[in-house]
PDB file of N, CA and C in Angstrom:
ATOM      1  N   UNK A   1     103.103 153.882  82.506  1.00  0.00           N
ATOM      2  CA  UNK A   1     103.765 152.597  82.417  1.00  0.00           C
ATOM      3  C   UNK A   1     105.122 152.794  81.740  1.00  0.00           C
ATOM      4  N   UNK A   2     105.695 152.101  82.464  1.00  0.00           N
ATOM      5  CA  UNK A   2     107.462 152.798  82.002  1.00  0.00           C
ATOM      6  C   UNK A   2     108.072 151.354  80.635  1.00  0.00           C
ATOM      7  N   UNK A   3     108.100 151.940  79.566  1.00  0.00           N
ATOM      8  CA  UNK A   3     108.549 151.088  78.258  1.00  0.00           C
ATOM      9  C   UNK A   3     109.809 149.926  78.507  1.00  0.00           C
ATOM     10  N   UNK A   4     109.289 148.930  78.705  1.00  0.00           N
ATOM     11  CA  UNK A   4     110.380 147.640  79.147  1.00  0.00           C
ATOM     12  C   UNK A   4     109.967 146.577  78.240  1.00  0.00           C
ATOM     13  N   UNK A   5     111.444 145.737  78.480  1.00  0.00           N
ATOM     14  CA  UNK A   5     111.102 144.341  77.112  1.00  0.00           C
ATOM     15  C   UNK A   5     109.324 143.904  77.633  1.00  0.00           C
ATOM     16  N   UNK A   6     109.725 143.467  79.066  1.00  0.00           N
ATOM     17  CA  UNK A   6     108.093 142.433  79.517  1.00  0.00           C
ATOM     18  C   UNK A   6     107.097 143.318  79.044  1.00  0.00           C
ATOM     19  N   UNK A   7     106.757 144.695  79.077  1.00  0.00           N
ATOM     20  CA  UNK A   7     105.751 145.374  78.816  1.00  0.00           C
ATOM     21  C   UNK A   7     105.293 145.729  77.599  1.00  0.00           C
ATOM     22  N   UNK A   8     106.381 145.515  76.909  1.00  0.00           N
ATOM     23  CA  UNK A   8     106.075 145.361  74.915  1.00  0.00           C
ATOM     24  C   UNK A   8     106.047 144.215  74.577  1.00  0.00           C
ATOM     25  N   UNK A   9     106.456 143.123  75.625  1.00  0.00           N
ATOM     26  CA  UNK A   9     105.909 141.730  75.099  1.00  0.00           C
ATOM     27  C   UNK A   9     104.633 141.317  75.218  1.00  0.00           C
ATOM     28  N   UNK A  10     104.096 141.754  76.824  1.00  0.00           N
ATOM     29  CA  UNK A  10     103.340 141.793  77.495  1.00  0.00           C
ATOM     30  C   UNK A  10     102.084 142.389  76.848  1.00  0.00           C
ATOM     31  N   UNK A  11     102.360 143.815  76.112  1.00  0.00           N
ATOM     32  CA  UNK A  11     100.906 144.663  75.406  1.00  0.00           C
ATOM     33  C   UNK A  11     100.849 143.854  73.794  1.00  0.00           C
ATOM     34  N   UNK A  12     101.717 143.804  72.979  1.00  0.00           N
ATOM     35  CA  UNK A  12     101.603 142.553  72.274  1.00  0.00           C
ATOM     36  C   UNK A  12     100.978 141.298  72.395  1.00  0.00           C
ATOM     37  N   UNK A  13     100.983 140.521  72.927  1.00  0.00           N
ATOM     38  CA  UNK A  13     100.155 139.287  73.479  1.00  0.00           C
ATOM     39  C   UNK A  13      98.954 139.574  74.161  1.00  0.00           C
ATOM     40  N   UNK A  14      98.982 140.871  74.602  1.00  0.00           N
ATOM     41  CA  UNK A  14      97.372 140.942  74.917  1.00  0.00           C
ATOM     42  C   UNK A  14      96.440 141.754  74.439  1.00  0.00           C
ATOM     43  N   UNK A  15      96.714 142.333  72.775  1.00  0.00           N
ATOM     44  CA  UNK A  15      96.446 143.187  72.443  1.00  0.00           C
ATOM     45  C   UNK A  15      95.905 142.758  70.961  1.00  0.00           C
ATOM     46  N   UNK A  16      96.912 141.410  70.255  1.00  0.00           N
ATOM     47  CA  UNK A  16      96.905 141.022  69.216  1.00  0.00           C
ATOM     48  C   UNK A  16      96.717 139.258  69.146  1.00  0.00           C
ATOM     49  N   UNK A  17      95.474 139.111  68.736  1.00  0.00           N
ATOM     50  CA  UNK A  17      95.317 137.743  68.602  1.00  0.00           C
ATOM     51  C   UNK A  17      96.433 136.895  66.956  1.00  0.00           C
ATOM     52  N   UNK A  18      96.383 135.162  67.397  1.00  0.00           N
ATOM     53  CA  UNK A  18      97.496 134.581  67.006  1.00  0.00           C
ATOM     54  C   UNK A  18      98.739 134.934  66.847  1.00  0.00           C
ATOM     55  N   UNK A  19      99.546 135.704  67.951  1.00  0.00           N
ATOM     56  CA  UNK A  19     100.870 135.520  68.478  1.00  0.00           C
ATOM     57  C   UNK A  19     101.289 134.738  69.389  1.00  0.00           C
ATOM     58  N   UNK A  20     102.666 134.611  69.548  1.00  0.00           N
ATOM     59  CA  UNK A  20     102.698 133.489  70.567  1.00  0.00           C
ATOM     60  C   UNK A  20     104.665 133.762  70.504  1.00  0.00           C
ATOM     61  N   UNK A  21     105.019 133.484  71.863  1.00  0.00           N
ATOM     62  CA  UNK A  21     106.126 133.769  72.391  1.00  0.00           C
ATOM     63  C   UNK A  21     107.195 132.779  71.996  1.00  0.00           C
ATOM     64  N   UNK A  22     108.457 133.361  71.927  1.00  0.00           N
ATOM     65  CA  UNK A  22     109.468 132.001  71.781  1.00  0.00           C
ATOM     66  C   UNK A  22     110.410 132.852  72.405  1.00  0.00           C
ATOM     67  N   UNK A  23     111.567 131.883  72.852  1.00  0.00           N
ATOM     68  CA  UNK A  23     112.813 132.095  73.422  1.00  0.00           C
ATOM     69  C   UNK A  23     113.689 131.720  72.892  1.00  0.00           C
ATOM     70  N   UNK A  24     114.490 132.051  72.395  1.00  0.00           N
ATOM     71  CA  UNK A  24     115.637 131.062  71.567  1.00  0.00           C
ATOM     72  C   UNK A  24     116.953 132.396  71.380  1.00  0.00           C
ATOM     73  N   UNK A  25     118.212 131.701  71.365  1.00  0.00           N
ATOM     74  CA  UNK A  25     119.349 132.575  71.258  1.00  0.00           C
ATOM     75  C   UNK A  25     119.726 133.558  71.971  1.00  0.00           C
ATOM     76  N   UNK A  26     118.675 133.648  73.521  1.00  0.00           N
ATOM     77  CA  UNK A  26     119.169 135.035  73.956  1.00  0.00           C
ATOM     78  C   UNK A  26     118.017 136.054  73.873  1.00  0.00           C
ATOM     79  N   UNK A  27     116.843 135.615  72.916  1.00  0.00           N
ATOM     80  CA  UNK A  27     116.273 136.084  72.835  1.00  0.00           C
ATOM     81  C   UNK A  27     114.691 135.971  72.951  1.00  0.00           C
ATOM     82  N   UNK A  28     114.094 136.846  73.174  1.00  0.00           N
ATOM     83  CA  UNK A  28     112.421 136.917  73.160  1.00  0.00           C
ATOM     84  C   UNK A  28     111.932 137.287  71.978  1.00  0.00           C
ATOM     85  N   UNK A  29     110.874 136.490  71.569  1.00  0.00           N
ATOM     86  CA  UNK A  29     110.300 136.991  70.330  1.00  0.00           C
ATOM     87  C   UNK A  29     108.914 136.652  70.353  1.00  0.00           C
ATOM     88  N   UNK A  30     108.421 137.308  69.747  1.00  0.00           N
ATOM     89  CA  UNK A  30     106.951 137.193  69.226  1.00  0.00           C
ATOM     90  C   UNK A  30     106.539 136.850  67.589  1.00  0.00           C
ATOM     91  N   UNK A  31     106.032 135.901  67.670  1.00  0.00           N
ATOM     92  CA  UNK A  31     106.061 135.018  66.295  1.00  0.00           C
ATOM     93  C   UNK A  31     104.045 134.964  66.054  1.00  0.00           C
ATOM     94  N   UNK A  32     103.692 135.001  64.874  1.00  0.00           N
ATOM     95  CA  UNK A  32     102.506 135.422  64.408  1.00  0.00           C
ATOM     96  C   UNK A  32     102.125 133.663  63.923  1.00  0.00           C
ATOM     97  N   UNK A  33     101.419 133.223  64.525  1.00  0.00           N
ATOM     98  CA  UNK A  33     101.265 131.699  64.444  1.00  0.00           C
ATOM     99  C   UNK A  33      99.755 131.194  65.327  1.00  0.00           C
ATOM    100  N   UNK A  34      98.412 131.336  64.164  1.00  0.00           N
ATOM    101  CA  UNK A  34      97.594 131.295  64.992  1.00  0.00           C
ATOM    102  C   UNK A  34      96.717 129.410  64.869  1.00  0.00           C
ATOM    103  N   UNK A  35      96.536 129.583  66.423  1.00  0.00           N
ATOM    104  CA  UNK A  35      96.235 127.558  66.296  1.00  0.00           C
ATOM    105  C   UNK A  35      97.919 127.093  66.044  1.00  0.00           C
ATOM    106  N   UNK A  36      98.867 127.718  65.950  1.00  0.00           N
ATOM    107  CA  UNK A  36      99.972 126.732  66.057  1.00  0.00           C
ATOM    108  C   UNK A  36     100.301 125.906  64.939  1.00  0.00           C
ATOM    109  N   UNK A  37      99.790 126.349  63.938  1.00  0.00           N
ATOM    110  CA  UNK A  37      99.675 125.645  62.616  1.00  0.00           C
ATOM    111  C   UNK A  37     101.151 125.696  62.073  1.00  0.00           C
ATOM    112  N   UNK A  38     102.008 126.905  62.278  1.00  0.00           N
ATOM    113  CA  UNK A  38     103.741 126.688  61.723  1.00  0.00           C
ATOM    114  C   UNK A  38     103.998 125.973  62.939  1.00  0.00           C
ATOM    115  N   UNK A  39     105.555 125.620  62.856  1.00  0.00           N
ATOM    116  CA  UNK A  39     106.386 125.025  63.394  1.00  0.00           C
ATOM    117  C   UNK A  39     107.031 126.123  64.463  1.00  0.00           C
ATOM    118  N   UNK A  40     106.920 127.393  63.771  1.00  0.00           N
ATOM    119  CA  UNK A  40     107.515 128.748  64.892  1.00  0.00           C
ATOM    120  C   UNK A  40     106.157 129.396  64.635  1.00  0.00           C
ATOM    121  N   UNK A  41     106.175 130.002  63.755  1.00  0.00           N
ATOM    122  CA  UNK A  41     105.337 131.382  62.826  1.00  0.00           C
ATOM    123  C   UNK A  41     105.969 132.500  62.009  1.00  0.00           C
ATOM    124  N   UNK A  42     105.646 133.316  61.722  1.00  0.00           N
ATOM    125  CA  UNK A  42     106.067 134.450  61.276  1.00  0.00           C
ATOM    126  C   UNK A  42     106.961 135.572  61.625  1.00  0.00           C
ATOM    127  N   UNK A  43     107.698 135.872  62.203  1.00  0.00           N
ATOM    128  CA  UNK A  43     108.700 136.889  62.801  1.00  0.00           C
ATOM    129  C   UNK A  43     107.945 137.917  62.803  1.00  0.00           C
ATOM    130  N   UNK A  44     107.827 138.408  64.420  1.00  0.00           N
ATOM    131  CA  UNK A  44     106.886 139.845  63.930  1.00  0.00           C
ATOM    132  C   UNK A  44     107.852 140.819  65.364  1.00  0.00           C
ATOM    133  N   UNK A  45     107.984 140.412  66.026  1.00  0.00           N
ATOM    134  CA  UNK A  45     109.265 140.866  66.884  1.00  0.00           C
ATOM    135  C   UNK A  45     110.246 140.487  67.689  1.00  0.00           C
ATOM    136  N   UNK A  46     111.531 141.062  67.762  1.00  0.00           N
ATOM    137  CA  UNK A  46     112.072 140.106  68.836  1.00  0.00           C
ATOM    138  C   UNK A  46     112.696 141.272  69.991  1.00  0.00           C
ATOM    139  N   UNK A  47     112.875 140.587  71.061  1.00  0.00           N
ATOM    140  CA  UNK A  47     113.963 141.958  71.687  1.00  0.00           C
ATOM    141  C   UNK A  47     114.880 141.155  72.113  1.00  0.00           C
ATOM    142  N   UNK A  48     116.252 141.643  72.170  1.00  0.00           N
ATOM    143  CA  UNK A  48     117.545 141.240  72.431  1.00  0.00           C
ATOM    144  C   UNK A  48     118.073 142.217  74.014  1.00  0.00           C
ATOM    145  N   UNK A  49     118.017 141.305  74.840  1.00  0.00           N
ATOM    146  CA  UNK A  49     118.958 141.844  76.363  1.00  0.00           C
ATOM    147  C   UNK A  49     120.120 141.810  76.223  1.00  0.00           C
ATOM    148  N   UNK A  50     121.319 140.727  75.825  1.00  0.00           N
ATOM    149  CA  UNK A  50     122.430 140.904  75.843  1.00  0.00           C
ATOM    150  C   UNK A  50     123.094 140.592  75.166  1.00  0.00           C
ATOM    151  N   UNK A  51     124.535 140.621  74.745  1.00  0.00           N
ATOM    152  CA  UNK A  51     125.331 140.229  73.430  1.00  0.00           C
ATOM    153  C   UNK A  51     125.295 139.167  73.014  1.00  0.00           C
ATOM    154  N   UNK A  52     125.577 138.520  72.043  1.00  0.00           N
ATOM    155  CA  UNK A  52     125.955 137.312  71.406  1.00  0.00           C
ATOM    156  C   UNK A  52     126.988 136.704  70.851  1.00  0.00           C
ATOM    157  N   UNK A  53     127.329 135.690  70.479  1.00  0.00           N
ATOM    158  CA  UNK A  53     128.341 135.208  70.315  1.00  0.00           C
ATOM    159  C   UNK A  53     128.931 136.215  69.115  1.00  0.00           C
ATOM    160  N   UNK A  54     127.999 136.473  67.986  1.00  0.00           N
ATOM    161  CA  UNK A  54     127.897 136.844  66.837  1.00  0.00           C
ATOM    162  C   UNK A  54     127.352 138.450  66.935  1.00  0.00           C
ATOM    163  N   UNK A  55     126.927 138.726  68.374  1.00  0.00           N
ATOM    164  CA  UNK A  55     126.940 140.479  68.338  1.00  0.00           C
ATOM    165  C   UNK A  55     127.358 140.581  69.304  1.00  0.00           C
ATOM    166  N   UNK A  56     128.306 141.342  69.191  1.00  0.00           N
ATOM    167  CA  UNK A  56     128.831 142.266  70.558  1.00  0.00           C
ATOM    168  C   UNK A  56     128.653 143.822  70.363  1.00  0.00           C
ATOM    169  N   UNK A  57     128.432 143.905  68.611  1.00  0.00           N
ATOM    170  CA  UNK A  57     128.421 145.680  68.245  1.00  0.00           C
ATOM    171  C   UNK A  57     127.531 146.788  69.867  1.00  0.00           C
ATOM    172  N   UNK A  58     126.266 145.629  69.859  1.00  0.00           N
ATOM    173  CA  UNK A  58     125.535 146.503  70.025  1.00  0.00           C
ATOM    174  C   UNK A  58     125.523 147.235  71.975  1.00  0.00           C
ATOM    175  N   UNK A  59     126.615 146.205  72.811  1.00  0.00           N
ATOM    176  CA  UNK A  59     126.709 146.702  74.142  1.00  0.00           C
ATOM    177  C   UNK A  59     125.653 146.388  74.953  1.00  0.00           C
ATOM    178  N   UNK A  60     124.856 145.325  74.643  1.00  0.00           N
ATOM    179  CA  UNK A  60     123.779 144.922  74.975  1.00  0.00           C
ATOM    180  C   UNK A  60     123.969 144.554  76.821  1.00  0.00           C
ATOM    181  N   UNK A  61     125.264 144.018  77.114  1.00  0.00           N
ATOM    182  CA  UNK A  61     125.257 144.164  78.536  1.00  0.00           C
ATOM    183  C   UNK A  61     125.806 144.831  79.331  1.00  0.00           C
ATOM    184  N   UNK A  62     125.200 146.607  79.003  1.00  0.00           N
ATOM    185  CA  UNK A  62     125.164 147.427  79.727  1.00  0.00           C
ATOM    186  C   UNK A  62     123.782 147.078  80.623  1.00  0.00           C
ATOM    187  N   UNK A  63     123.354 147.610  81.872  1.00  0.00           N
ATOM    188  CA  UNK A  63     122.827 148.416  82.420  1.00  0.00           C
ATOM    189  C   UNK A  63     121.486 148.580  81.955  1.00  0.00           C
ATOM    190  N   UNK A  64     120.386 148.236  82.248  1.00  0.00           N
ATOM    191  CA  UNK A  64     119.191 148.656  81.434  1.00  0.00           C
ATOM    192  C   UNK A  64     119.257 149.262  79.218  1.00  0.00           C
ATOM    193  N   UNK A  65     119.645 148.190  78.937  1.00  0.00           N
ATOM    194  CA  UNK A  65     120.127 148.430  77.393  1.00  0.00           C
ATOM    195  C   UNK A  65     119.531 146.991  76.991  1.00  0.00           C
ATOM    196  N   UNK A  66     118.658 147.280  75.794  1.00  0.00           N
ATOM    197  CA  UNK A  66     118.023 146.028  74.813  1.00  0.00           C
ATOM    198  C   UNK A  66     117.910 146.828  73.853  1.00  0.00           C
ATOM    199  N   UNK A  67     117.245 145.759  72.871  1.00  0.00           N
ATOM    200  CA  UNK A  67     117.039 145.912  71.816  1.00  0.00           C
ATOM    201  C   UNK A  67     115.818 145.542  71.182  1.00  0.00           C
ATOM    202  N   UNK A  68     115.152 146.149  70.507  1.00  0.00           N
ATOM    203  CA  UNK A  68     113.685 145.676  69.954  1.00  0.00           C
ATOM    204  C   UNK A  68     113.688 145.606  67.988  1.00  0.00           C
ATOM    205  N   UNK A  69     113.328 144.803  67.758  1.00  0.00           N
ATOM    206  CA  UNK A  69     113.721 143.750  66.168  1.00  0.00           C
ATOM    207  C   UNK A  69     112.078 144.037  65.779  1.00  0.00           C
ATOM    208  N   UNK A  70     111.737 144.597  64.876  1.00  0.00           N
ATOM    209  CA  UNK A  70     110.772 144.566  64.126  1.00  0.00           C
ATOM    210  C   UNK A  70     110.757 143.498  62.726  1.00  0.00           C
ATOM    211  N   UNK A  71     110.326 142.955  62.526  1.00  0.00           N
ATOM    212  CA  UNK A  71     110.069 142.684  61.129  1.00  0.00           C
ATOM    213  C   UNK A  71     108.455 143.186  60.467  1.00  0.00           C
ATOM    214  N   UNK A  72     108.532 143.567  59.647  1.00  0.00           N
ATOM    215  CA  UNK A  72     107.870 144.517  58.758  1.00  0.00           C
ATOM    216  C   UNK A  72     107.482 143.805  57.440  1.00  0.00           C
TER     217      UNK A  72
END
């Protein structure tokens, strides 16, 4: 299985109970929120496809190029 955003979102959500997906800014994330009890949840990852207003460092719209956000 070839390592892509959908497929680390994808083994995440089906691997780990009370996560749950959000979209916001450009971005995909996975937020730790079980029953829905926060308002988001917990930050547990995000991945970033393309630049932002506020990042351009990272060249994000190259060509098969993201980014994967841990929080720890």
């Amino acid at each position: 299985m070839a390592i892509t955003p959908d497929n680390i979102l994808k083994y995440c959500l089906d691997n780990f109970d009370g996560l749950v997906e959000v979209n916001s800014w450009g971005e995909r994330g996975i937020f730790y929120n079980p029953g829905g009890v926060l308002k988001r949840g917990v930050y547990v990852l995000t991945i970033k496809e393309k630049d932002g207003d506020n990042d351009r460092a990272s060249l994000l719209d190259r060509k098969d190029m993201w980014r994967v956000n841990i929080g720890v």
